[in-house]
Protein backbone atom coordinates (compact mmCIF):
# COMPACT_ATOMS: atom_id res chain seq x y z
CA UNK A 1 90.21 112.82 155.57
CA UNK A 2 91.27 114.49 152.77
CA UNK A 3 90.98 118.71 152.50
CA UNK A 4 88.40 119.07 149.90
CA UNK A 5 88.20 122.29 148.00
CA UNK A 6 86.34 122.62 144.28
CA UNK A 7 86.57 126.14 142.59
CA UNK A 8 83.67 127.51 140.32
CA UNK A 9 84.30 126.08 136.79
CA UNK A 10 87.51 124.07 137.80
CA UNK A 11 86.31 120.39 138.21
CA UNK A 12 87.32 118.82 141.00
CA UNK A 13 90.29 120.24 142.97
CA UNK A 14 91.66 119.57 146.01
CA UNK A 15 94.65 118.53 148.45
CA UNK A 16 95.64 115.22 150.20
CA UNK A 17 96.62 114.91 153.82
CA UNK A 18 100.44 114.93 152.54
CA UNK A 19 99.42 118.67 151.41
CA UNK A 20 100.30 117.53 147.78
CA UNK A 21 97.38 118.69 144.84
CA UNK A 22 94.90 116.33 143.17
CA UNK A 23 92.71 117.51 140.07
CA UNK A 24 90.52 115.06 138.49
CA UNK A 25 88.54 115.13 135.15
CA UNK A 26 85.71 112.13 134.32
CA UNK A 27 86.53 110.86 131.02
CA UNK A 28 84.11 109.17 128.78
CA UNK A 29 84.22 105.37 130.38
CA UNK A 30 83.30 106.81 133.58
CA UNK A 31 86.70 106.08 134.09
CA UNK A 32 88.70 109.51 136.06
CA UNK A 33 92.24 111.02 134.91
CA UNK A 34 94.06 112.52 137.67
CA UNK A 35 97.31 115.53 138.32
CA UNK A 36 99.01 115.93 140.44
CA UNK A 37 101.14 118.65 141.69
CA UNK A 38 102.63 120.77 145.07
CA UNK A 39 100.29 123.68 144.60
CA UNK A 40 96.94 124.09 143.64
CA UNK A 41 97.71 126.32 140.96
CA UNK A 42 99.76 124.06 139.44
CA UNK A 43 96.87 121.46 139.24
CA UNK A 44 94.59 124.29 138.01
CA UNK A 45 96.60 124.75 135.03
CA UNK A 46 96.75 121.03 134.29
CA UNK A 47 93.31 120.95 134.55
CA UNK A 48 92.60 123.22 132.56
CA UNK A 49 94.99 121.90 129.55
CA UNK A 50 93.40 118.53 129.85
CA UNK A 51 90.17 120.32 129.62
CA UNK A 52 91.00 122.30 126.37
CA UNK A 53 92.49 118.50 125.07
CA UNK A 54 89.71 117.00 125.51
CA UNK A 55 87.30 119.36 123.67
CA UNK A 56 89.65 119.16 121.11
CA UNK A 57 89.72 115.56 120.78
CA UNK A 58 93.53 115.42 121.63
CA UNK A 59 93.47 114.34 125.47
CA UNK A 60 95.73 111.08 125.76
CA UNK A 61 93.35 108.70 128.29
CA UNK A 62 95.94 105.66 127.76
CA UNK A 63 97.72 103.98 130.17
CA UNK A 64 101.12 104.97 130.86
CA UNK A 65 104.24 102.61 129.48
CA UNK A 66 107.99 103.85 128.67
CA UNK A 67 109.34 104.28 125.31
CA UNK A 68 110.97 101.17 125.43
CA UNK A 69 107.62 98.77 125.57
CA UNK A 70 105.95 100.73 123.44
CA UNK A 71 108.67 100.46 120.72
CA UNK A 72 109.60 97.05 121.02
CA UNK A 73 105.84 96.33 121.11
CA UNK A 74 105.18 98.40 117.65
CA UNK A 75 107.82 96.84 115.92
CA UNK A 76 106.60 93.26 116.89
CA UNK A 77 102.84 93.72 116.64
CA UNK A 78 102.56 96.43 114.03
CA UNK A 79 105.43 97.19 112.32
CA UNK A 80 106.63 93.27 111.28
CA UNK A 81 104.01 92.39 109.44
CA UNK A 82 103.85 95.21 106.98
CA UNK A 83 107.11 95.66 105.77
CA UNK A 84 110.13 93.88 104.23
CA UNK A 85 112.70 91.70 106.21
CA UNK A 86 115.74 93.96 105.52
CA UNK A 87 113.22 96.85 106.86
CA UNK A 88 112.65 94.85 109.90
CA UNK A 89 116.25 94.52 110.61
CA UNK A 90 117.12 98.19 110.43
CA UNK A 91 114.33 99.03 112.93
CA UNK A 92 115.69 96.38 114.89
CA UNK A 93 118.59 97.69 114.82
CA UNK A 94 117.58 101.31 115.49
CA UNK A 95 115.49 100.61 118.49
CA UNK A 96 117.62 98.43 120.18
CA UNK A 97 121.10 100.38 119.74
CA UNK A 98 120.30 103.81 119.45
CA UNK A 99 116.42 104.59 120.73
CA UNK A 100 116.60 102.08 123.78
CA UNK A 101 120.07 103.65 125.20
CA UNK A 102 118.75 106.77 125.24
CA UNK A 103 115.28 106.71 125.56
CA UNK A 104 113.97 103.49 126.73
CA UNK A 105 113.31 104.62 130.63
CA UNK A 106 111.39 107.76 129.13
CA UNK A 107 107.58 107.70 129.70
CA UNK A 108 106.25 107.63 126.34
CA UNK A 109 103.96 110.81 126.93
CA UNK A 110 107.22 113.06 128.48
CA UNK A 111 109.31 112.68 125.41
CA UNK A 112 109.66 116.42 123.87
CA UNK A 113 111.05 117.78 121.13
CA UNK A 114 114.09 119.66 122.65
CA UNK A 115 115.31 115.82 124.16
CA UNK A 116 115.23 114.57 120.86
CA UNK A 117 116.81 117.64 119.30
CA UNK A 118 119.41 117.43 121.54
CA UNK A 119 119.45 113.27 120.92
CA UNK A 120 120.07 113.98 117.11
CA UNK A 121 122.88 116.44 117.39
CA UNK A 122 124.62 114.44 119.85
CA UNK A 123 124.45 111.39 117.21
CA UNK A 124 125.60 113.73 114.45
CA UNK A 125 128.41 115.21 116.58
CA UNK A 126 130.03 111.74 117.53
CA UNK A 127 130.47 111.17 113.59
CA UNK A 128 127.54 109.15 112.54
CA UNK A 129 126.61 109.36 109.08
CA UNK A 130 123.59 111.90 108.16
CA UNK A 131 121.50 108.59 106.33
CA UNK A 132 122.22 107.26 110.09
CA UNK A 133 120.82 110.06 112.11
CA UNK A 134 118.23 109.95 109.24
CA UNK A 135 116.86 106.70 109.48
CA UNK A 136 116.94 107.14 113.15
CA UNK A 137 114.65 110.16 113.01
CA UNK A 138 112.51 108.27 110.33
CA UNK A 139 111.89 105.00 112.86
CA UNK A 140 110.91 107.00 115.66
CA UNK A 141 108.74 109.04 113.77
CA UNK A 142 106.57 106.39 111.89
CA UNK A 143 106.32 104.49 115.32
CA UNK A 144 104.95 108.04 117.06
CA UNK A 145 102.57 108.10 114.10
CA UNK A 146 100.93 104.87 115.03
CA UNK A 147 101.18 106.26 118.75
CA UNK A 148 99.15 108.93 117.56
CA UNK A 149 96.85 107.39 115.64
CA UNK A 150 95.78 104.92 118.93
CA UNK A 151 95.41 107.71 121.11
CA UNK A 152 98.80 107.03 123.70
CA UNK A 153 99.82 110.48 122.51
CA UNK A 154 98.37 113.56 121.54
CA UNK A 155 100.46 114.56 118.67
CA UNK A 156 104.07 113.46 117.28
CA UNK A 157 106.96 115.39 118.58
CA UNK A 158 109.73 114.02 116.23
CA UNK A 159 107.37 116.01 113.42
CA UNK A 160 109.01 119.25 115.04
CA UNK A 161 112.80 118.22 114.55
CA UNK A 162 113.99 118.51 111.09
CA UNK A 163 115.93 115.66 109.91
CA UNK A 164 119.93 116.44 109.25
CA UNK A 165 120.59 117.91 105.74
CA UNK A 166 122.03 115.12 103.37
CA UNK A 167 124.43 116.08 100.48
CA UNK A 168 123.17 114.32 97.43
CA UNK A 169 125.62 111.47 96.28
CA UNK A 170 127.52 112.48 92.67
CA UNK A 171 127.11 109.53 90.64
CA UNK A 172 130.56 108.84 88.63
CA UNK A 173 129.28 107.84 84.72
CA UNK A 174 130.71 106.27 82.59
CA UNK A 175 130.74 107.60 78.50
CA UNK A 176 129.71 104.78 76.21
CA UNK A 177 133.45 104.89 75.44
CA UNK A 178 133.97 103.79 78.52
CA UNK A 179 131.43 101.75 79.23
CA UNK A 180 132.90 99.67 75.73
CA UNK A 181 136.17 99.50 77.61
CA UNK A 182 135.00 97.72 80.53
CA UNK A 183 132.57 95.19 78.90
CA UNK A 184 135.59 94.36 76.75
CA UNK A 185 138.38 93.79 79.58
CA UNK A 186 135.28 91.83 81.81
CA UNK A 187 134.94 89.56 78.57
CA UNK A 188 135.67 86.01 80.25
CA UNK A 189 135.44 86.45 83.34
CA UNK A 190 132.81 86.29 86.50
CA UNK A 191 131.60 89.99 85.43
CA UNK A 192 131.04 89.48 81.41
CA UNK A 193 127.92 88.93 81.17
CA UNK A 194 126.47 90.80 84.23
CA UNK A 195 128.48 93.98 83.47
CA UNK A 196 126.81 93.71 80.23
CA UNK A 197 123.18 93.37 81.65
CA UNK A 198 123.59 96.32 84.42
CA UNK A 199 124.80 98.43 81.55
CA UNK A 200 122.31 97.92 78.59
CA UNK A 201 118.70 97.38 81.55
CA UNK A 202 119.74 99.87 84.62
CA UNK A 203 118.90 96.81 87.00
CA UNK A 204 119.90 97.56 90.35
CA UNK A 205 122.76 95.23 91.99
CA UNK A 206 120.62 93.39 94.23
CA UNK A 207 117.70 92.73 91.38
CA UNK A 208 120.54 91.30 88.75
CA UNK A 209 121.82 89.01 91.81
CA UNK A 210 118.50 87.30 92.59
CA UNK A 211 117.91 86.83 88.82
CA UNK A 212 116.91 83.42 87.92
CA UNK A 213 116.98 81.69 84.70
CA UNK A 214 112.82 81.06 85.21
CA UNK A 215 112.32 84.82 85.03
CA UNK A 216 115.11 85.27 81.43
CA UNK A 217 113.30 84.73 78.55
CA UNK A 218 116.35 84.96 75.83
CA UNK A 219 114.48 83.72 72.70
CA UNK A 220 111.96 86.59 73.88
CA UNK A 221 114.33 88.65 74.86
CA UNK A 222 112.94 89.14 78.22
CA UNK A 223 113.94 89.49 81.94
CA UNK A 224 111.43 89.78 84.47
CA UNK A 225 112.40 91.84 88.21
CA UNK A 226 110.26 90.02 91.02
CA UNK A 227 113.03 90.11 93.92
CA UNK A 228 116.24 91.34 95.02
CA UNK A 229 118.73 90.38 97.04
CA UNK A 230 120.85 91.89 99.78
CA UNK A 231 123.55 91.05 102.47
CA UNK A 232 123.17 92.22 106.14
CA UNK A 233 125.73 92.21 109.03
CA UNK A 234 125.19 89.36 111.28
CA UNK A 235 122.31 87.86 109.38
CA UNK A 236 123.97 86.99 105.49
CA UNK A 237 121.99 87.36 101.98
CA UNK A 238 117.90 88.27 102.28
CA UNK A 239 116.04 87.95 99.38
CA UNK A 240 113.10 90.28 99.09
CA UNK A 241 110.60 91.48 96.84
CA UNK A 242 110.78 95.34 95.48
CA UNK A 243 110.24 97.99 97.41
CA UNK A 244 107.37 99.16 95.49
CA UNK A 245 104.67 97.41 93.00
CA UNK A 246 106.63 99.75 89.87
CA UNK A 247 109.82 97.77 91.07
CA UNK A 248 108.38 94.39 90.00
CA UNK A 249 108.75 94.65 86.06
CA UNK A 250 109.15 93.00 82.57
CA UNK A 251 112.45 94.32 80.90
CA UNK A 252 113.29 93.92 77.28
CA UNK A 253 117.11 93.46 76.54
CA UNK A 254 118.74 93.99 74.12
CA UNK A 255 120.12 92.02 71.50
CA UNK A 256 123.88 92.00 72.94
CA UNK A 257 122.19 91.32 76.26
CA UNK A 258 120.81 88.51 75.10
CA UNK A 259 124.08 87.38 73.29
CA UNK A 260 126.08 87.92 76.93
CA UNK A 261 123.41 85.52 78.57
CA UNK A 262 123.56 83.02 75.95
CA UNK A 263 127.55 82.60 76.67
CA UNK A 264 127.37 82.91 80.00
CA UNK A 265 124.72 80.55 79.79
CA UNK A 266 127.11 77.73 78.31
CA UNK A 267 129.94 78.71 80.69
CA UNK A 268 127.97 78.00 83.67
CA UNK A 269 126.90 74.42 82.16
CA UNK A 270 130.43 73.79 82.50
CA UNK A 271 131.11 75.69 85.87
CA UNK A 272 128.21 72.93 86.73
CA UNK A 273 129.62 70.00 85.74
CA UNK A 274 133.32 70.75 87.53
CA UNK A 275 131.35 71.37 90.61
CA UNK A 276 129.69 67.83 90.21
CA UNK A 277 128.28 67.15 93.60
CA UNK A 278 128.78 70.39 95.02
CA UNK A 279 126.80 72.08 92.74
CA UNK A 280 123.56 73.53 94.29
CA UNK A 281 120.82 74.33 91.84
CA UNK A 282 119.43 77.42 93.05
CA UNK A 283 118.83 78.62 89.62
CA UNK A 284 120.74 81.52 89.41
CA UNK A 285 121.84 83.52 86.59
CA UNK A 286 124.98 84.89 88.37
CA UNK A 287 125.93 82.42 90.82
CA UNK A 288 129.22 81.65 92.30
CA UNK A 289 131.38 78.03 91.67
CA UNK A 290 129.03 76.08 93.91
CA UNK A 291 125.38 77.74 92.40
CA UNK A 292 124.78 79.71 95.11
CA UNK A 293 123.87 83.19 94.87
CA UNK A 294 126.90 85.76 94.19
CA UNK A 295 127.53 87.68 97.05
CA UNK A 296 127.17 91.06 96.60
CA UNK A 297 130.63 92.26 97.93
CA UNK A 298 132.22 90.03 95.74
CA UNK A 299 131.04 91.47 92.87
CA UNK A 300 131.92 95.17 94.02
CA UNK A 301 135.24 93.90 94.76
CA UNK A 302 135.87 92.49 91.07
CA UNK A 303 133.91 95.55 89.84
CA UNK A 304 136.40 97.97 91.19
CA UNK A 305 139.10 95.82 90.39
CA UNK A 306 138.50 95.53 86.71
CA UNK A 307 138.17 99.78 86.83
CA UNK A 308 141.68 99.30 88.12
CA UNK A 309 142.90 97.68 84.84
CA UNK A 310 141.49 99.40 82.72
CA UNK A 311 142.38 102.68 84.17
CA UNK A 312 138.72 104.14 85.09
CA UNK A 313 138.17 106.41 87.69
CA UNK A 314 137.15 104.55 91.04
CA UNK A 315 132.90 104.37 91.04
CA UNK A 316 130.37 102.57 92.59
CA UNK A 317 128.81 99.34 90.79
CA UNK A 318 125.13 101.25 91.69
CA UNK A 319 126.67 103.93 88.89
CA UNK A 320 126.42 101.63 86.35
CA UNK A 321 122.51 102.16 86.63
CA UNK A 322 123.02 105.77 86.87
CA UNK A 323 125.45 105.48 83.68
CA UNK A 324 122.86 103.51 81.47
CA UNK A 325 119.81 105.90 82.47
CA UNK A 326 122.00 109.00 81.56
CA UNK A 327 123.26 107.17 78.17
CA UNK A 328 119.33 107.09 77.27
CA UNK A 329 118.45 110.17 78.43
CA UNK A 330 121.01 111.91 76.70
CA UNK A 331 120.59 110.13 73.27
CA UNK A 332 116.85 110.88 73.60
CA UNK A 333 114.82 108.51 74.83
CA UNK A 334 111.63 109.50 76.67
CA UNK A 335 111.93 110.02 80.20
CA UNK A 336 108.54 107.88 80.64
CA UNK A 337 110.38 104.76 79.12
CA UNK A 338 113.33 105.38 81.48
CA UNK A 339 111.41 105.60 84.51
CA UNK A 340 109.48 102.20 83.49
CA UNK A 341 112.93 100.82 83.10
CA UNK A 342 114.45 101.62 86.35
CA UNK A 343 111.21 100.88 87.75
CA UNK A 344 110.43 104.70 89.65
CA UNK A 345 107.63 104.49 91.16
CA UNK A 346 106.73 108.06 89.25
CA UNK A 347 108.36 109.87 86.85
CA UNK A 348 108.53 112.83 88.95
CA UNK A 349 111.26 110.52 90.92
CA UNK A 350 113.65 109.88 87.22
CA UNK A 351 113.26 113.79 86.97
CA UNK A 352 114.37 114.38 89.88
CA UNK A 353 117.49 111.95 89.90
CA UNK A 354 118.44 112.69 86.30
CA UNK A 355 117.61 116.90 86.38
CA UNK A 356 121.44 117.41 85.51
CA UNK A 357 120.83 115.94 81.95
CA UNK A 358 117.77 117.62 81.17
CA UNK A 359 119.61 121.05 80.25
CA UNK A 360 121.05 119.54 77.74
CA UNK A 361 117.89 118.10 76.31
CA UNK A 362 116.28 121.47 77.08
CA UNK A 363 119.41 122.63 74.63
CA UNK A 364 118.40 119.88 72.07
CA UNK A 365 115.02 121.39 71.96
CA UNK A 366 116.06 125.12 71.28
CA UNK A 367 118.37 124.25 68.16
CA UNK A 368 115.20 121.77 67.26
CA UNK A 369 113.64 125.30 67.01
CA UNK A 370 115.73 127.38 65.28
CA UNK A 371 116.02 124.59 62.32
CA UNK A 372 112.59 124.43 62.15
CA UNK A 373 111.82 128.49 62.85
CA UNK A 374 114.72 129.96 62.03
């Protein structure tokens, strides 16, 4: 027999013959939650909680299951089929060498804020990079989102613990002076033509790498962005499409665009025929002896070695795209018609990237007014 005691306005209460506490409160689907505890105010209090929850339409009725199921079962079931290979990879990634380690025997309901505070700074303080700690903050979140949203738990801690402060990147541009410089020494060689194109569109690498010569239109003058390409540790080059609808676009180039293509165009005839056999017709633009698609450390590594030669300072080959959206900016083209070219998903975004050229276009604008004014 069990010692049965129910207080007024408590629900039911009472203690087991190992003198440990029971409450219990009947859920919708007649079902019963129970808590437990080693007095009976403890229970009370419980109670009372799961009381206040569940007016509130908070109380979590699921079954019970660690951090580590319920991850690796959201990133199979719900998270794979919404979002981009390379995505998929980095979750991977996340949950099995960082979340797992330290969270995976957790019960998905007892994970608090202060753990994962203390999770974070521990991860900072061993020298990871902020993005790191970032994106590790950012997969747990979206995963205790979904949590939330099925009712496993009653709100998302991870929404407490601020993510750790990361100092924006300066882009190194290049002056058209510059830029003249480079596309000259690259003339001939591997990076001629696809120097010339990152310059005079803002592509990004991985969208000028998994161009193909079905989506250049050069009596148009037209390019079209429908994928992009990227190399992973462990699992080689992943082609996927943009991140976001504005990302898949038509691009006009320009005339000496154009004129790059059309050489490079003829080179690669004759790259084609010296590979004979070997050649692989994958159809890309900028493809390596064989046809197959560039690899994208190659290219950085010729990048940085022609900024050797020519005696530029050392800059990332994503700078080129910051260089040619800067060049426009600054010789007064619309912000609207940058943004379409970099493919923003809002123009609030090229704003925000390019705000350190706007005071001089704000600058433009006052003399504009004191020619016409003053």
């Amino acid at each position: 027999m069990v010692n049965k005691r129910r207080g007024h306005g408590e629900g039911s209460i009472y203690q087991r013959k190992d003198g440990r506490w029971v409450a219990s409160l009947s859920l919708e689907n007649r079902k019963r939650k129970y808590f437990y505890g080693d007095t009976r105010r403890e229970v009370q209090e419980k109670l009372k909680a799961a009381l206040h929850e569940q007016q509130q339409g908070t109380l979590v009725t699921a079954r019970q299951q660690t951090l580590k199921q319920f991850l690796e079962r959201w990133l199979e079931d719900t998270c794979k089929p919404v979002v981009r290979l390379t995505t998929y990879i980095r979750y991977r990634d996340v949950i099995k060498n960082h979340l797992v380690p330290a969270f995976g025997h957790v019960t998905l309901q007892k994970l608090t804020s202060d753990m994962l505070r203390a999770f974070l700074k521990q991860k900072s303080d061993s020298g990871l990079k902020p993005t790191t700690v970032t994106l590790i903050r950012a997969v747990l979140h979206r995963a205790l989102e979904d949590a939330v949203k099925d009712g496993l738990v009653a709100r998302n801690v991870v929404s407490l613990v601020k993510s750790p402060h990361i100092e924006r990147h300066e882009a190194q541009m290049v002056t058209v002076e510059q830029a003249k410089k480079l596309l000259e020494a690259a003339r001939g060689t591997s990076l001629d033509a696809l120097l010339e194109v990152a310059l005079t569109t803002a592509m990004r690498r991985g969208e000028i790498l998994a161009l193909r010569w079905s989506e250049v239109d050069l009596e148009r003058g037209t390019a079209f962005v429908r994928r992009t390409l990227t190399k992973l540790a462990h699992y080689g080059v992943i082609e996927n499409e943009p991140k976001t609808k504005a990302g898949r676009r038509r691009i006009e180039l320009s005339s000496v665009a154009v004129e790059a293509l059309k050489r490079h165009q003829t080179c690669q005839e004759q790259v084609k025929l010296k590979a004979g056999d070997k050649w692989q017709d994958k159809n890309f633009v900028f493809c390596d002896e064989n046809g197959r698609s560039f690899v994208p450390g190659t290219v950085v590594y010729r990048f940085e070695k022609l900024l050797k030669q020519v005696g530029l300072p050392h800059m990332r080959f994503h700078d080129m795209r910051h260089s040619a959206a800067t060049i426009l900016l600054a010789a007064g083209v619309h912000p609207k018609k940058v943004q379409e070219l970099l493919g923003h998903s809002s123009i609030m975004v090229t704003m925000d990237v390019y705000s350190h050229v706007l005071p001089s276009m704000q600058k433009d604008v006052a003399n504009e007014m004191d020619d016409l004014f003053g």
